[in-house]
Every structure is written in C-alpha cells, then in structure tokens.
C-alpha atoms as a PDB file:
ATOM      1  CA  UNK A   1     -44.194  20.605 -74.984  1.00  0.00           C
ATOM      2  CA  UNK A   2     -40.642  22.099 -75.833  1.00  0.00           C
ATOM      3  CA  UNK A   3     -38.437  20.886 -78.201  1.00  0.00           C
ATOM      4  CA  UNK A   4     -36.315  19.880 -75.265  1.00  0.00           C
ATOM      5  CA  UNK A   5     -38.992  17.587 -73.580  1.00  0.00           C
ATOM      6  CA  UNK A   6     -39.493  16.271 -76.719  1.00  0.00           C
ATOM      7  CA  UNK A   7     -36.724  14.964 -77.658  1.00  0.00           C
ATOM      8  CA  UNK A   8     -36.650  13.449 -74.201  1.00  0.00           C
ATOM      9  CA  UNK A   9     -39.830  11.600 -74.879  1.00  0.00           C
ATOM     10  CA  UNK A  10     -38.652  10.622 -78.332  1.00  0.00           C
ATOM     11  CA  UNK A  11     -35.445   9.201 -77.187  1.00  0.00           C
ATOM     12  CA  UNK A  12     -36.631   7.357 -74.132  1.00  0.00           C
ATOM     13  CA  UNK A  13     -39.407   5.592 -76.329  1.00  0.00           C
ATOM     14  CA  UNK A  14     -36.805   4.960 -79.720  1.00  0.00           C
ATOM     15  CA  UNK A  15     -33.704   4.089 -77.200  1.00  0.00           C
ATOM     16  CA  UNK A  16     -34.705   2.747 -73.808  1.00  0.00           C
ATOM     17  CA  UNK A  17     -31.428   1.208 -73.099  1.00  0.00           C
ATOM     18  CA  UNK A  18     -29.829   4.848 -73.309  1.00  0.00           C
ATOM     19  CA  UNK A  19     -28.682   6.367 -70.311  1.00  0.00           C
ATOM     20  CA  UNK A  20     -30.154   9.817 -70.563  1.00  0.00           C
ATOM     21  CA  UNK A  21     -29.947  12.395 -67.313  1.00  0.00           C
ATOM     22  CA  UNK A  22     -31.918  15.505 -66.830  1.00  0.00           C
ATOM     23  CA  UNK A  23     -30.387  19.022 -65.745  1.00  0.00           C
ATOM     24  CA  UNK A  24     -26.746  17.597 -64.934  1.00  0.00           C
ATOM     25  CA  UNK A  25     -24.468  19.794 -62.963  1.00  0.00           C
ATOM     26  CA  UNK A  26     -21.397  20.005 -65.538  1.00  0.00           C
ATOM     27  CA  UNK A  27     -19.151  20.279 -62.385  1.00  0.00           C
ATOM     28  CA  UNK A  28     -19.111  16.723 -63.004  1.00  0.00           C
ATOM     29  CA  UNK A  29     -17.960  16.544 -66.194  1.00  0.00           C
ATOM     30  CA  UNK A  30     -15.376  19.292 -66.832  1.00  0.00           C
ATOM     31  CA  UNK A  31     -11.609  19.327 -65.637  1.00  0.00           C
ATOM     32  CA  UNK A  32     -12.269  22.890 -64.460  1.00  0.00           C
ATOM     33  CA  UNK A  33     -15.076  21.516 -61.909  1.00  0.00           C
ATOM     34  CA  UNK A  34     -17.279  24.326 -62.510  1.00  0.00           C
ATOM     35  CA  UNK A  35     -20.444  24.915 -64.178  1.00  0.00           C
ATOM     36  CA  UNK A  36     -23.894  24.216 -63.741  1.00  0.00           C
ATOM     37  CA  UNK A  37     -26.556  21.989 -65.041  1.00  0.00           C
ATOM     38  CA  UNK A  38     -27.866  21.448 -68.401  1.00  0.00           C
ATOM     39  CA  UNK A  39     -31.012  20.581 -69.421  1.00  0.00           C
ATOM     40  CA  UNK A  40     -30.365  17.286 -71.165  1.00  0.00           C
ATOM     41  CA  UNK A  41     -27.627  14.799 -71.946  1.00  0.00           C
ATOM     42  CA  UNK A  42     -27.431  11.268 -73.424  1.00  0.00           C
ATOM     43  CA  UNK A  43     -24.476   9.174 -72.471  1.00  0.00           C
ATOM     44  CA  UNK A  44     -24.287   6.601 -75.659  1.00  0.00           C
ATOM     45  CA  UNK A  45     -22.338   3.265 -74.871  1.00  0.00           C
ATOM     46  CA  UNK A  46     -22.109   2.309 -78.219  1.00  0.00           C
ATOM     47  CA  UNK A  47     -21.906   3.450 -81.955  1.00  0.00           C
ATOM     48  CA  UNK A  48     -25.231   1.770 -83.333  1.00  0.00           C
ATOM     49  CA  UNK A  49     -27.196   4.329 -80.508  1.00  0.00           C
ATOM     50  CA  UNK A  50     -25.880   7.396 -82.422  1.00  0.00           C
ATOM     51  CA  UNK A  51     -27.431   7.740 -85.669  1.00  0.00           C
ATOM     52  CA  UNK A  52     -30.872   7.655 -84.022  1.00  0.00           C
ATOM     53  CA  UNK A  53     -29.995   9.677 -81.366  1.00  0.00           C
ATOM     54  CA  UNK A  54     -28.684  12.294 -83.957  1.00  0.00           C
ATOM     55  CA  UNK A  55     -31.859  11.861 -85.964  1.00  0.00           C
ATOM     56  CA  UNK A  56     -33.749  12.739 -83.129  1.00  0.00           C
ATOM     57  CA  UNK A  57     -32.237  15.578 -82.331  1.00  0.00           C
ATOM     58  CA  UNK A  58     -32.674  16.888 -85.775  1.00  0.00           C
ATOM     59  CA  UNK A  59     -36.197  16.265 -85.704  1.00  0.00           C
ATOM     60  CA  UNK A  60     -36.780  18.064 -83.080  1.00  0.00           C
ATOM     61  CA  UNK A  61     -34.874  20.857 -84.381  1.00  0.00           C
ATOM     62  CA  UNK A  62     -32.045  20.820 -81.650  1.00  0.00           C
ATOM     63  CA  UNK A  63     -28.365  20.386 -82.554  1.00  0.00           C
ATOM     64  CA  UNK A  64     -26.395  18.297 -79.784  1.00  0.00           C
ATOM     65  CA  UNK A  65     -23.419  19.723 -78.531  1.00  0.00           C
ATOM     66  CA  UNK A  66     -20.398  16.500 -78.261  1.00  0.00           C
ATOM     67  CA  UNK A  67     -18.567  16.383 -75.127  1.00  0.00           C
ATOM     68  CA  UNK A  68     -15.748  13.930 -74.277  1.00  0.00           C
ATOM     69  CA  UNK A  69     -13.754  14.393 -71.139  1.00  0.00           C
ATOM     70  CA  UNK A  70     -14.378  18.016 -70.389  1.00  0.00           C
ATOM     71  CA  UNK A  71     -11.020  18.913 -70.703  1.00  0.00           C
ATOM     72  CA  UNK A  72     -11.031  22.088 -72.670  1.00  0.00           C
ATOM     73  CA  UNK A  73     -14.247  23.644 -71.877  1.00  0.00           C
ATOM     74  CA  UNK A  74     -15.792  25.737 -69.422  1.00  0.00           C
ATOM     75  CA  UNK A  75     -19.526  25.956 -68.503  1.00  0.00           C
ATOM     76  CA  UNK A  76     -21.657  28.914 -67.154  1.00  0.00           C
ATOM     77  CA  UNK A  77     -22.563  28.831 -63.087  1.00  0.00           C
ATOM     78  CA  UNK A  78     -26.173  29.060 -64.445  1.00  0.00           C
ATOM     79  CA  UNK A  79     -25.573  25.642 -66.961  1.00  0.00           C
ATOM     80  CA  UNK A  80     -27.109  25.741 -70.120  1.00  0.00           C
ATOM     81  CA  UNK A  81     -30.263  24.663 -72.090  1.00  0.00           C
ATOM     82  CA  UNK A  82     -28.726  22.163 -74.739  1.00  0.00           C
ATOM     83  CA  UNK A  83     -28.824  18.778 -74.923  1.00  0.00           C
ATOM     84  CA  UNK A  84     -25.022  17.271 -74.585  1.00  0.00           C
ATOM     85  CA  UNK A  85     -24.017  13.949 -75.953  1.00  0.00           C
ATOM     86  CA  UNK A  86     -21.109  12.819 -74.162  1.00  0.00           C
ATOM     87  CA  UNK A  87     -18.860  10.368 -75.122  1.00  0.00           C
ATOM     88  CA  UNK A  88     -16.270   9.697 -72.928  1.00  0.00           C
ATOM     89  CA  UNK A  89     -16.778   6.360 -71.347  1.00  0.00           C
ATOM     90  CA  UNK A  90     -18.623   4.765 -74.853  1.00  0.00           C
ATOM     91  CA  UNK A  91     -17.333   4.654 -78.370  1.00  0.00           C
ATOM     92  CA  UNK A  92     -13.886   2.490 -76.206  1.00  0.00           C
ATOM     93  CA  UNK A  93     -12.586   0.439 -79.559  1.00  0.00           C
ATOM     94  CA  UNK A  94      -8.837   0.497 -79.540  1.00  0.00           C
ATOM     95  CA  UNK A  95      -7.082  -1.755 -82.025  1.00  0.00           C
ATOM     96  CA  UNK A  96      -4.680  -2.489 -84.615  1.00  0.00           C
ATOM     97  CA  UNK A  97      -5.608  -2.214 -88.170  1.00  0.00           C
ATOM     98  CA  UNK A  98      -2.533  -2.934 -90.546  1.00  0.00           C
ATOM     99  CA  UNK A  99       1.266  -3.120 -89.168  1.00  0.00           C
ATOM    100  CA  UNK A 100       1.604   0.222 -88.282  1.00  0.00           C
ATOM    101  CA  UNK A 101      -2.120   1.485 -87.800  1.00  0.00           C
ATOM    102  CA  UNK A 102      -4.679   2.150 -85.413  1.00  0.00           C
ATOM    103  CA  UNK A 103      -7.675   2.559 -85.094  1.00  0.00           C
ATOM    104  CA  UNK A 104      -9.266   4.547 -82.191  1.00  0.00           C
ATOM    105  CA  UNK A 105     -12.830   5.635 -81.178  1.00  0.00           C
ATOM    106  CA  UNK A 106     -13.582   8.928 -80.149  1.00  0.00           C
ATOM    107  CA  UNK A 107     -14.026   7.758 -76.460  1.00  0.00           C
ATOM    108  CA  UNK A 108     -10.746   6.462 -75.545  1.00  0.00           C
ATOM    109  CA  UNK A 109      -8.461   8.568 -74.083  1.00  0.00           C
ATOM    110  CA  UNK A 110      -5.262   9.992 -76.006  1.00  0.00           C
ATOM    111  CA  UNK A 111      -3.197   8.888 -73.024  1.00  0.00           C
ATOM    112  CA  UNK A 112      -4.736   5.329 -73.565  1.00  0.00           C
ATOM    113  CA  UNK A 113      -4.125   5.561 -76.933  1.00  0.00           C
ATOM    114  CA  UNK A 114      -0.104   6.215 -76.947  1.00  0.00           C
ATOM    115  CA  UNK A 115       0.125   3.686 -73.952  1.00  0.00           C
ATOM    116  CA  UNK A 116      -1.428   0.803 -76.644  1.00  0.00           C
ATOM    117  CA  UNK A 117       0.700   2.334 -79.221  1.00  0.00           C
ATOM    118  CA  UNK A 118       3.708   2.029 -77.468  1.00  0.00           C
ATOM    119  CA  UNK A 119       2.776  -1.410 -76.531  1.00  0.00           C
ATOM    120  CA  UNK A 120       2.887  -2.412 -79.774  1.00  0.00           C
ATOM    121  CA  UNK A 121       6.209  -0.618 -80.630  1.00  0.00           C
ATOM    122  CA  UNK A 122       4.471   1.921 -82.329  1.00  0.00           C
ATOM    123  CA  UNK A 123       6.207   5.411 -82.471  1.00  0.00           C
ATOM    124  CA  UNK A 124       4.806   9.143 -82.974  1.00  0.00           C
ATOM    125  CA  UNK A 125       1.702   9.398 -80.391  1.00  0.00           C
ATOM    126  CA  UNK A 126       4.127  10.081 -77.634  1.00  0.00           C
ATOM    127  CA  UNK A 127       3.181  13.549 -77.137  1.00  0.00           C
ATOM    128  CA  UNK A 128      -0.444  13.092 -76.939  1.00  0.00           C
ATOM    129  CA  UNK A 129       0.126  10.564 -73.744  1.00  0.00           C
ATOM    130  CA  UNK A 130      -0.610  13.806 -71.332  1.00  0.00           C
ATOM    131  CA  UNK A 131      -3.145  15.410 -72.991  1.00  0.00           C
ATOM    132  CA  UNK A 132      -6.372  14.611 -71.177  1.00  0.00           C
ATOM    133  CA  UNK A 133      -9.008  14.215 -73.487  1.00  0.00           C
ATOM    134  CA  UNK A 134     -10.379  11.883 -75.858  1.00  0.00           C
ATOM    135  CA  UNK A 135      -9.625  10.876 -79.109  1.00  0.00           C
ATOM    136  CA  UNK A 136     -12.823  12.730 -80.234  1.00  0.00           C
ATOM    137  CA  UNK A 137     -11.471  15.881 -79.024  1.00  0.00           C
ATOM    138  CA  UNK A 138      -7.947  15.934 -79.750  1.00  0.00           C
ATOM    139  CA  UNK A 139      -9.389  15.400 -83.782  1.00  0.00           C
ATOM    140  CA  UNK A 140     -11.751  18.476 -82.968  1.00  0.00           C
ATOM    141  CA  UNK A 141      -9.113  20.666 -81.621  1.00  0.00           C
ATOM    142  CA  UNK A 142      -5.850  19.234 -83.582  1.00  0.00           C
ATOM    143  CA  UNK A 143      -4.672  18.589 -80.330  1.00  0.00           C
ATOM    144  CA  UNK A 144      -0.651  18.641 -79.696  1.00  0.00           C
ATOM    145  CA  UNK A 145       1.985  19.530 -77.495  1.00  0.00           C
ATOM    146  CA  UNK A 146       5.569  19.112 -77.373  1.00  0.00           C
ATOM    147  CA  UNK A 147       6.054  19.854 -81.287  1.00  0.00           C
ATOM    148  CA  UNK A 148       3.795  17.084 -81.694  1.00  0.00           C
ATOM    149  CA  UNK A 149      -0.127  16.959 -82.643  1.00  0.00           C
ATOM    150  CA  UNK A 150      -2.961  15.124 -84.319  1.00  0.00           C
ATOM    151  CA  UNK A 151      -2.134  16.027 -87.721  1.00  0.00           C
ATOM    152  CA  UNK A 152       0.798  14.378 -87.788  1.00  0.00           C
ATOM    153  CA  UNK A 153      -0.673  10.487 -87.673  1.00  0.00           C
ATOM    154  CA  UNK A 154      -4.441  10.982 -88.541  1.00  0.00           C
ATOM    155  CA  UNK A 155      -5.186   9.196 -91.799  1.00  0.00           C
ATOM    156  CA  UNK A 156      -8.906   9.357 -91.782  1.00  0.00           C
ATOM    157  CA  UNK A 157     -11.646   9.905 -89.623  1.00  0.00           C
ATOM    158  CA  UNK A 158     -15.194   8.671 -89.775  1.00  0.00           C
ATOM    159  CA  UNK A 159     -17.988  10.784 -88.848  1.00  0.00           C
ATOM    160  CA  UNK A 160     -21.772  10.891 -88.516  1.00  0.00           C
ATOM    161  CA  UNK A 161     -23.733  14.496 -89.820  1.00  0.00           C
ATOM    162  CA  UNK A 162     -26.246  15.344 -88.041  1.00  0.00           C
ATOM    163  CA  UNK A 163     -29.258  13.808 -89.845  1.00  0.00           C
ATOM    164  CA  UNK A 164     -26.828  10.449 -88.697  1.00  0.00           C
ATOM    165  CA  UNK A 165     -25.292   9.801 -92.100  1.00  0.00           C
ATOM    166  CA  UNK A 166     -22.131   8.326 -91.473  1.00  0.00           C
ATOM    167  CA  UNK A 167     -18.686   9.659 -93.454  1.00  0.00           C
ATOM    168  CA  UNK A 168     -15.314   8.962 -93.591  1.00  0.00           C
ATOM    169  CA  UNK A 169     -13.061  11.802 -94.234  1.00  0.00           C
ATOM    170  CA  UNK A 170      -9.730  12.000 -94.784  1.00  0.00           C
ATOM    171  CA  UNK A 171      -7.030  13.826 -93.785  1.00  0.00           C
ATOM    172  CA  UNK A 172      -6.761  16.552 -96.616  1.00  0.00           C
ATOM    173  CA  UNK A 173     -10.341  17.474 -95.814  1.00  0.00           C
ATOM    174  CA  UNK A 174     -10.069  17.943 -92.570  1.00  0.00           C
ATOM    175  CA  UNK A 175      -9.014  21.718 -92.196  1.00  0.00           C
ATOM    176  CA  UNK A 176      -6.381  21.024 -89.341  1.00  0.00           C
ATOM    177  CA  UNK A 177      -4.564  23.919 -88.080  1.00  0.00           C
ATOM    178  CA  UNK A 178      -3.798  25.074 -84.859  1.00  0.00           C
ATOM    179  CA  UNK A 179      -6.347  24.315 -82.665  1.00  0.00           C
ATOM    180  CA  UNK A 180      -8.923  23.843 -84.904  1.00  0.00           C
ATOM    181  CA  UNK A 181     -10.770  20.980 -87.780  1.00  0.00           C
ATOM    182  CA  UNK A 182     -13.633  20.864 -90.181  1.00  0.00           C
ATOM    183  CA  UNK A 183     -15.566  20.333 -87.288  1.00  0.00           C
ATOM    184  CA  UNK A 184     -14.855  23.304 -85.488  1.00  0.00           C
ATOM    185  CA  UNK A 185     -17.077  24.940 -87.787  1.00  0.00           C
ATOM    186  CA  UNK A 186     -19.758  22.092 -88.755  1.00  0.00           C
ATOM    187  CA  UNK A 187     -20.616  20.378 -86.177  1.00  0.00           C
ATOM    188  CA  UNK A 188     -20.786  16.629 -87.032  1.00  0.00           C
ATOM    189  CA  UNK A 189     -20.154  13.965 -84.274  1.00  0.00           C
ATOM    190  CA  UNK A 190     -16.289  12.234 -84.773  1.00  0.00           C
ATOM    191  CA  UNK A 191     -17.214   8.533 -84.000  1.00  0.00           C
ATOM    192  CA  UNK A 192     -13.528   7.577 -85.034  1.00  0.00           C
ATOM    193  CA  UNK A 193     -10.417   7.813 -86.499  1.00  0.00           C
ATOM    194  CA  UNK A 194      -7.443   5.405 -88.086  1.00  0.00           C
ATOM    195  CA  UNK A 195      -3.962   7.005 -86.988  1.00  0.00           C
ATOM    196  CA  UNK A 196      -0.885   6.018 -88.650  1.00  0.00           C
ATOM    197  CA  UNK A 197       2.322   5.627 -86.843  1.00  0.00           C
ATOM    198  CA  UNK A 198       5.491   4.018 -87.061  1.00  0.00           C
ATOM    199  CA  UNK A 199       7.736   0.899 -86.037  1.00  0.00           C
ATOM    200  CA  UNK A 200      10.200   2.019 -83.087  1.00  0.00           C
ATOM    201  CA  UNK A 201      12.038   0.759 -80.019  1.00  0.00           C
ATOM    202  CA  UNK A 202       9.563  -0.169 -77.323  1.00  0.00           C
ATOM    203  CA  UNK A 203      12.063   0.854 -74.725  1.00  0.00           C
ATOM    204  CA  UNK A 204      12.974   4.305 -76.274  1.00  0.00           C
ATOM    205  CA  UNK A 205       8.999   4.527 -76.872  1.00  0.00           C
ATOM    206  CA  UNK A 206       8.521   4.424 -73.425  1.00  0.00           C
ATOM    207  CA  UNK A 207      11.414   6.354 -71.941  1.00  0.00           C
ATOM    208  CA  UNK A 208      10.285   9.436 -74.069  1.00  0.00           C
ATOM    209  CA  UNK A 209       6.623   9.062 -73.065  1.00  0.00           C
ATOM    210  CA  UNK A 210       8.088   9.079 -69.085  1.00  0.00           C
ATOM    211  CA  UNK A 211      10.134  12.322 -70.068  1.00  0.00           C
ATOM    212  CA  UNK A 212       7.324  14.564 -71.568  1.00  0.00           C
ATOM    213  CA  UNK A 213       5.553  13.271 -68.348  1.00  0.00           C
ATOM    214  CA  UNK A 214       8.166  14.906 -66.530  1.00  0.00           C
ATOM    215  CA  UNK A 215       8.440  17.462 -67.897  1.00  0.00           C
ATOM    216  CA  UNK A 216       4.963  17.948 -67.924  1.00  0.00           C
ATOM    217  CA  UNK A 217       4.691  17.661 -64.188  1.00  0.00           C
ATOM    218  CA  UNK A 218       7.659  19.864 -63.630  1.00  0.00           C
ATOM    219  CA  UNK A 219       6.429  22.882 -65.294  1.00  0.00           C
ATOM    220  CA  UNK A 220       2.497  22.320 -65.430  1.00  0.00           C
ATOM    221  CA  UNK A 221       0.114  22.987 -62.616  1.00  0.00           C
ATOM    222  CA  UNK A 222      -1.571  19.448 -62.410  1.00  0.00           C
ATOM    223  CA  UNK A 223      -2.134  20.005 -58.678  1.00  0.00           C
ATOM    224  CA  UNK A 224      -5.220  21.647 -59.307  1.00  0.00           C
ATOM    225  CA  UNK A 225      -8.377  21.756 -61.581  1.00  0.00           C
ATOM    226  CA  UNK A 226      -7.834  23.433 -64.640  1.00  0.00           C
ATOM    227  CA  UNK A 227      -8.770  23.219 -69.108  1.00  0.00           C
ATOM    228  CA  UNK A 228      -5.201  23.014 -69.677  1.00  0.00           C
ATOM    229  CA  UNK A 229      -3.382  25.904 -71.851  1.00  0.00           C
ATOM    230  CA  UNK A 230      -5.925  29.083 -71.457  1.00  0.00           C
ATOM    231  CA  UNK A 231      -4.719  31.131 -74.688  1.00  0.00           C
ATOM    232  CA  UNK A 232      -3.963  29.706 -77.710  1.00  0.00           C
ATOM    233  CA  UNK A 233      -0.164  30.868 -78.751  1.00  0.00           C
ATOM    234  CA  UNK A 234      -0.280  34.282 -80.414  1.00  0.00           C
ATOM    235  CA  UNK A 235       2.110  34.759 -83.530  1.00  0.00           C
ATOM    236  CA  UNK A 236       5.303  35.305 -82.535  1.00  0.00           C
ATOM    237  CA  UNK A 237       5.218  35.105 -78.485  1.00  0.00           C
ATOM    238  CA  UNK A 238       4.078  32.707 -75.787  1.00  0.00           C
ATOM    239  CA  UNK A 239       1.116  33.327 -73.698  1.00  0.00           C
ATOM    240  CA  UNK A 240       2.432  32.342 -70.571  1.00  0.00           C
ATOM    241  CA  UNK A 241       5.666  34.910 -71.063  1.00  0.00           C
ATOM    242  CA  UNK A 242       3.471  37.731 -71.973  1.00  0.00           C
ATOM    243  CA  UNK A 243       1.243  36.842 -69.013  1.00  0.00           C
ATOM    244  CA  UNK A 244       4.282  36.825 -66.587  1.00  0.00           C
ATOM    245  CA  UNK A 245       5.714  39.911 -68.464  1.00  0.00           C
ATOM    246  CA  UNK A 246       2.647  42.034 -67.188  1.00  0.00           C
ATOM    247  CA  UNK A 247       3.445  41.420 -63.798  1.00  0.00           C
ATOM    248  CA  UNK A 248       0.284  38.811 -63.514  1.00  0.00           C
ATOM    249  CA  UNK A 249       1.185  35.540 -62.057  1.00  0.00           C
ATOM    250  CA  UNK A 250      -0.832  34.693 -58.999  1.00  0.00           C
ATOM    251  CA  UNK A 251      -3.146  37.065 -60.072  1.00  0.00           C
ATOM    252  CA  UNK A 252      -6.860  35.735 -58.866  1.00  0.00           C
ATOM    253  CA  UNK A 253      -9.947  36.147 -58.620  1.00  0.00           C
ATOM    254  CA  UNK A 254     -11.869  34.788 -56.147  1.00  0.00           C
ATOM    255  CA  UNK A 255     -10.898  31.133 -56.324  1.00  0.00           C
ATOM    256  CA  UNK A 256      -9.731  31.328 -59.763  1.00  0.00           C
ATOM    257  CA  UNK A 257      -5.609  32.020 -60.005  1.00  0.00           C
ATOM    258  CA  UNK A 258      -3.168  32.454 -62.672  1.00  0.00           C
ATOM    259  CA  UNK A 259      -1.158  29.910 -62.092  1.00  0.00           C
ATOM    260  CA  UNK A 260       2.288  30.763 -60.130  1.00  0.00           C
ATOM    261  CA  UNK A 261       3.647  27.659 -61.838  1.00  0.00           C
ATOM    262  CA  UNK A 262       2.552  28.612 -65.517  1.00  0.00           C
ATOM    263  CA  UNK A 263       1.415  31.332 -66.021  1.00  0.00           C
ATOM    264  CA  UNK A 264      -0.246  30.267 -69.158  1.00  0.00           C
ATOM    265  CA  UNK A 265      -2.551  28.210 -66.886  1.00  0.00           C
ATOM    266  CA  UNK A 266      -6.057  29.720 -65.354  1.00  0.00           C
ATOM    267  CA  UNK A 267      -6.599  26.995 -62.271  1.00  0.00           C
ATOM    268  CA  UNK A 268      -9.360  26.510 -59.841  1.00  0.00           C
ATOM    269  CA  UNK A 269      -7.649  26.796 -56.789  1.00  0.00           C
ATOM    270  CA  UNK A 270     -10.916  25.386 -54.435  1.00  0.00           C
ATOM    271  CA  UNK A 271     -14.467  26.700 -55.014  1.00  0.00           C
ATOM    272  CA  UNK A 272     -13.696  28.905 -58.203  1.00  0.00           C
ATOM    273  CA  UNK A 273     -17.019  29.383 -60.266  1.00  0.00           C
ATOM    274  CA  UNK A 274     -17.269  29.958 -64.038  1.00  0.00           C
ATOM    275  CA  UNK A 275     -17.915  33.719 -63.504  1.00  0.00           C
ATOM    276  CA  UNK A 276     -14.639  34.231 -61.633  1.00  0.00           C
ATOM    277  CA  UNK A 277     -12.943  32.122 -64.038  1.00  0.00           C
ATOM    278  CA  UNK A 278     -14.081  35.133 -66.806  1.00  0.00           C
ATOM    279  CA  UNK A 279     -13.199  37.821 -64.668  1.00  0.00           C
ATOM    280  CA  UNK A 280      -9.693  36.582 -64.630  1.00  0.00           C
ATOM    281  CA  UNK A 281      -9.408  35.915 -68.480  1.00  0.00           C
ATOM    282  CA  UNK A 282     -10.908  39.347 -69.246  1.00  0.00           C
ATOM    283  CA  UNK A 283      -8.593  41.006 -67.060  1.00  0.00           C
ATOM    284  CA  UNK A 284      -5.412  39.092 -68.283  1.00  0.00           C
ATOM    285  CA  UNK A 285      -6.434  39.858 -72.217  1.00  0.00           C
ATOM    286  CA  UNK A 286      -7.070  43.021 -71.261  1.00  0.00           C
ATOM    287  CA  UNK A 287      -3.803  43.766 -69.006  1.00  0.00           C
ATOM    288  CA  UNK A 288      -1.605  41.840 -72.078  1.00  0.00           C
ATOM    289  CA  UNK A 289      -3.339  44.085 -74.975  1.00  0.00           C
ATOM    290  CA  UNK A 290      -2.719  47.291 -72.756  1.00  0.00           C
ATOM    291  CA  UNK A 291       0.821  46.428 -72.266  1.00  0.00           C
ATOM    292  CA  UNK A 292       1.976  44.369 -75.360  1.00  0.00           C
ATOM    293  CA  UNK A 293      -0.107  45.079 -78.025  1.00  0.00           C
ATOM    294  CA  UNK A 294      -0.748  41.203 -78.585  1.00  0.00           C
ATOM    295  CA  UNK A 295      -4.744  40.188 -78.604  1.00  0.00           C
ATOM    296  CA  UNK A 296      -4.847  36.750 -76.747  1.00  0.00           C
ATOM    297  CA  UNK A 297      -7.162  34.008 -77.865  1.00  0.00           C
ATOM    298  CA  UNK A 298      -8.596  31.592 -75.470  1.00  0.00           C
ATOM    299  CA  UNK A 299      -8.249  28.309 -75.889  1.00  0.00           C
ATOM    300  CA  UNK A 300     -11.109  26.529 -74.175  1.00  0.00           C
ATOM    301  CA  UNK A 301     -14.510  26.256 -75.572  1.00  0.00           C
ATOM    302  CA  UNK A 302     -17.453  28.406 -73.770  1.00  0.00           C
ATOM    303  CA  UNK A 303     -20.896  26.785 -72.806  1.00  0.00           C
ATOM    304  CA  UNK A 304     -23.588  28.836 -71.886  1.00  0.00           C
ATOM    305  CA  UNK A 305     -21.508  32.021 -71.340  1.00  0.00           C
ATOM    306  CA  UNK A 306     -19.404  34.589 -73.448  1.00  0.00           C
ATOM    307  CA  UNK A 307     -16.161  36.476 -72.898  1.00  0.00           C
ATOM    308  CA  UNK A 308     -17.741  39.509 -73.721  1.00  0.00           C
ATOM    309  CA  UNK A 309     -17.857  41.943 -70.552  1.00  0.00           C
ATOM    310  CA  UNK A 310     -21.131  42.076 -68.571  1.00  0.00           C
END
C-alpha cells in the first residue's frame, strides 16, 4: 500500500467526520481555473481535526501542502500526487479580542476580515478588503497592496508544526518581507492570527475601502480568471511597465493573455490550461531580461509543475 493510500485509510478510521476527496480536479479550487487532480485532500471544518490530521501525515511520511482560496497558485494540467489540506471554508472564527484587536482564523477571507473591522470602527485592514484569499495566506505571503500589507497589523500568529504541536509566534519571528514569512520556508500550518488595528471613523473607514475597490476595478482585470499580480515587483521598476515596455500586452498563448488592462496580469481568457499559462510567463521573463536587463520573479506558487523550460 503507498504512503498515499495509507494515510487515506488512517485518516478515514482516526477522523470519520472529515471530509476527505480522492484525485480532485484543482480547477475547482484555484482562481486561475486550471489544473488537474490531486491525489488526496482533506477539507478540515474545524481546528481540533488538525493536529491529528497533521500527525498522520507525518506518520506516513507525507508533508501536506495548505491551500486556502487558490488565489495565488497555479496547478499542473496533469495535477499532482500530494495530499492538500484546504482550509478555506473551516478554521471561520472572526472576533474581537481587546478594543482594538482581532482575532482571525486562517479560513476567513481578508475581504471578510476588513468588512468586520470596519464594522467595528477599526482602521488599517483597508487595503487587504480586495485581496482574495484567506487570512492563512495573506500571513504566508505578507500579503499587501496599496502601500498597505500584513505586516503592518499582525501581532501574533498561532501555528501547528507538522508533528501537530501547536505555537504561537509573534511578529518579530515571523521573517515578513515582501511576499514572503517563516513559513515560506518551513512549512507549518497557520491556524490563526491576532491583528492589531486602530480606532477610526466608520464612515471614512468605509469610503476608503469603496475607493481602493475602485480603483481596483478600474485598473485590474477582474473580468476574467486570474492569481492576481504574476511577478513580484523587481527593485527599482514595475512589472507591469516593463511588460508593456517590451511591446507585450495582449500577448497570448492559447487561452492564456497578458492582460490588455494590466499588463502585470497573466488571465485565463476561456479554456487556458496550466501549460499555456507557462508558455506565456517564460516568454514574458524571457522577452523582459532580453530587453531590460531586469530578471522577473513570479509571484504565484507552482504545484506539480516548474518554470523551467521543457
């Protein structure tokens, strides 16, 4: 019996209330819409299934790979063979925790996040109400936008390793930097995190939060299927400017596209797969390196595939 099948067994005899689905297409679960299946993946409603769904793994000798809303990855045609906790639609607690604190699991949404925020005349989450992920991911990635991100209002977050031990790690430890945490490099499951905000005008709260979402759908290609920003922004420059500067807006491949809106967007314009969608980020690098010198540096995660040519 593989490890695979194993842990399969193991977790459908230790947790039979877990919802647990065999080779799911990840066209279902990324913002791209591509990908294909993988071989298993649990979908934990609540924090006390973790720990032994961790331990499992580790038994078994299989590390878990922690997905939230799919909104920064992209997964190969063929799928993968790892087992994928997601998290999304579990781990939902959302409440306050002192007069000008938070606390939010790593399932609820950054949008739903700043909207309670707000509520509660809370300032300094604004920019994170258009991101679309998770709380979960925006800790893993430092997510941000609009001179805003997560290192601004995390205090702590807690965490489970992956033998299931839980920790609670503040900020200072946490490595943020552009794009990237601690757990970019270790990979423990974020179960949590306390953010810490402050007191400001509910109105003013809200008429920012409906300006960046202008602004946003102004300038952003939310029309179609997409991880968000492709490149991360190289020293110096923007992505998008370089990527216009070579000429390659509306430049596609198949049904993948640079996006004529942003050019710092790669968007599935209708029935793209994950190979096209590498075609077209290996010829933009390529074209921008050629041209400008500058090395860009994608932003989304890769399952199950590699940037490297074929």
């Amino acid at each position: 019996m593989s490890g695979m099948s194993a842990l399969r067994d193991r977790l459908r005899k230790e947790l039979p209330q877990l919802e647990l689905r065999e080779q799911e297409p990840m066209s279902r679960h990324t913002t791209f819409r591509v990908g294909g299946p993988v071989t298993l993946m649990a979908l934990p409603k609540g924090e006390e299934e973790l720990a032994p769904i961790l331990r499992a793994a580790a038994q078994e000798g299989i590390t878990p790979f922690f997905l939230g809303k799919g909104s920064n990855l992209l997964v190969a045609d063929q799928g993968a063979d790892a087992f994928l906790i997601k998290l999304a639609g579990g781990l939902t607690r959302l409440e306050l925790v002192g007069e000008t604190s938070l606390y939010a699991g790593s399932g609820v949404t950054l949008a739903q996040a700043a909207v309670f925020a707000a509520g509660h005349g809370l300032t300094g989450l604004e920019f994170a109400h258009g991101i679309p992920g998770t709380l979960g991911g925006g800790v893993f990635m430092n997510a941000g936008a609009y001179d805003g991100e997560m290192a601004q209002v995390i205090t702590w977050v807690d965490c489970l390793d992956l033998e299931g031990q839980p920790h609670r790690l503040p900020l200072d430890q946490l490595e943020l930097g552009y794009r990237k945490s601690l757990f970019s490099r270790q990979p423990w499951l974020i179960t949590g995190a306390e953010l810490t905000l402050q007191k400001g005008d509910p109105q003013a709260i809200r008429e920012k939060m409906a300006d960046l979402a202008q602004r946003r759908r102004s300038k952003q290609p939310l029309e179609y299927p997409s991880a968000g920003s492709t490149f991360k922004r190289p020293v110096g420059h923007f992505a998008g400017g370089l990527i216009e500067q070579c000429g390659l807006k509306g430049t596609a491949v198949g049904g993948a596209q640079v996006s004529e809106k942003h050019a710092g967007f790669v968007v599935n314009t209708g029935g793209a797969t994950c190979g096209e969608i590498l075609d077209l980020i290996r010829l933009v690098r390529r074209r921008v390196l050629e041209e400008t010198g500058v090395t860009l540096e994608p932003e989304v995660r890769l399952l199950g595939c590699t940037l490297e040519e074929p």
